[in-house]
Protein backbone atom coordinates (compact mmCIF):
# COMPACT_ATOMS: atom_id res chain seq x y z
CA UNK A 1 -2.38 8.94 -9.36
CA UNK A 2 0.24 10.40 -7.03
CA UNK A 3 -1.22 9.90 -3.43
CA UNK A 4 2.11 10.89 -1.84
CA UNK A 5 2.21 8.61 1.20
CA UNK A 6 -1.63 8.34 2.09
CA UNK A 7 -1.92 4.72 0.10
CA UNK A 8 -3.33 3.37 3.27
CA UNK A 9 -5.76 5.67 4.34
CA UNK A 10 -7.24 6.13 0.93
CA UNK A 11 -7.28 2.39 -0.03
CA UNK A 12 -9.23 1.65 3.15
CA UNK A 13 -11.53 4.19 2.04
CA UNK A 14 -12.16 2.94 -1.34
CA UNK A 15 -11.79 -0.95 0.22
CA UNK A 16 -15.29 -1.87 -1.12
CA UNK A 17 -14.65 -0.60 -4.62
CA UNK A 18 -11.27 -2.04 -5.38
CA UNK A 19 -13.46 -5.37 -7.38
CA UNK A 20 -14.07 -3.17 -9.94
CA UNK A 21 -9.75 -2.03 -10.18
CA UNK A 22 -8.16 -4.29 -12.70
CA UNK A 23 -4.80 -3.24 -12.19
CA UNK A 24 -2.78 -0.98 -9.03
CA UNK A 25 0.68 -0.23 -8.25
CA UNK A 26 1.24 0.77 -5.04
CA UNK A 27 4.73 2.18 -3.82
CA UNK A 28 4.93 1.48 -0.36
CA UNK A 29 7.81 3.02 1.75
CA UNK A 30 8.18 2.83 5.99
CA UNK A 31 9.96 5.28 7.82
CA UNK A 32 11.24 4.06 11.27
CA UNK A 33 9.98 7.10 12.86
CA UNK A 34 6.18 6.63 11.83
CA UNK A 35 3.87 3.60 12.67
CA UNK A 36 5.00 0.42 10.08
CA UNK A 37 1.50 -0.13 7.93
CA UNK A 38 2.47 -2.44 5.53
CA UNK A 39 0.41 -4.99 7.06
CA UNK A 40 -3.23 -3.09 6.91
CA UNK A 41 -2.09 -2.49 3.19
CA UNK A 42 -1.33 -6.08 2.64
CA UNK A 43 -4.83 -6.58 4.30
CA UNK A 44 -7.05 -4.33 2.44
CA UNK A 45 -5.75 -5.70 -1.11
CA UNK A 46 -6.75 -9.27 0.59
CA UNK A 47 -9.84 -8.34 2.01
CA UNK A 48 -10.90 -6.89 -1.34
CA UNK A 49 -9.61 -10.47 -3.27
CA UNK A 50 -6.88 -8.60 -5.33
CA UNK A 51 -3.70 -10.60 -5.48
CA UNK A 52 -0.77 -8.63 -5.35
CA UNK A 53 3.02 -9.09 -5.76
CA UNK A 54 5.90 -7.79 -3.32
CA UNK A 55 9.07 -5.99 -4.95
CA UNK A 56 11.84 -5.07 -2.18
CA UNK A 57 14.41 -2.24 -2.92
CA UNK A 58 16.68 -1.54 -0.16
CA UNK A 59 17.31 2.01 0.63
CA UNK A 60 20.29 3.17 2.54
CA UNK A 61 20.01 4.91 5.76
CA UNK A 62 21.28 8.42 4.77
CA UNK A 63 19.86 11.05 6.27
């Protein structure tokens, strides 16, 4: 499922359902212009007891 950059907002609204996910991918990308919410991501998988695994790609800064 393509969510194009509302991961957060519709993982918190699923939160209480994510038990019954076996697997998710989720691209996460920060843009220094918008609020940084990598850390209410990070806390909803938590929160919902899904382990999860963090892959960094550097991007350059072209614009």
């Amino acid at each position: 499922m393509e969510t194009a950059g509302t991961e957060v907002d519709l993982l918190m609204l699923c939160g209480n359902e994510l038990n019954n996910v076996s697997n998710i991918f989720v691209e996460h990308r920060s843009h220094a212009d918008q609020p940084q919410r990598f850390n209410d991501l990070t806390s909803i998988l938590t929160e919902a007891g899904s382990p999860y695994q963090i892959h960094m790609q550097f991007a350059s800064n072209s614009r």
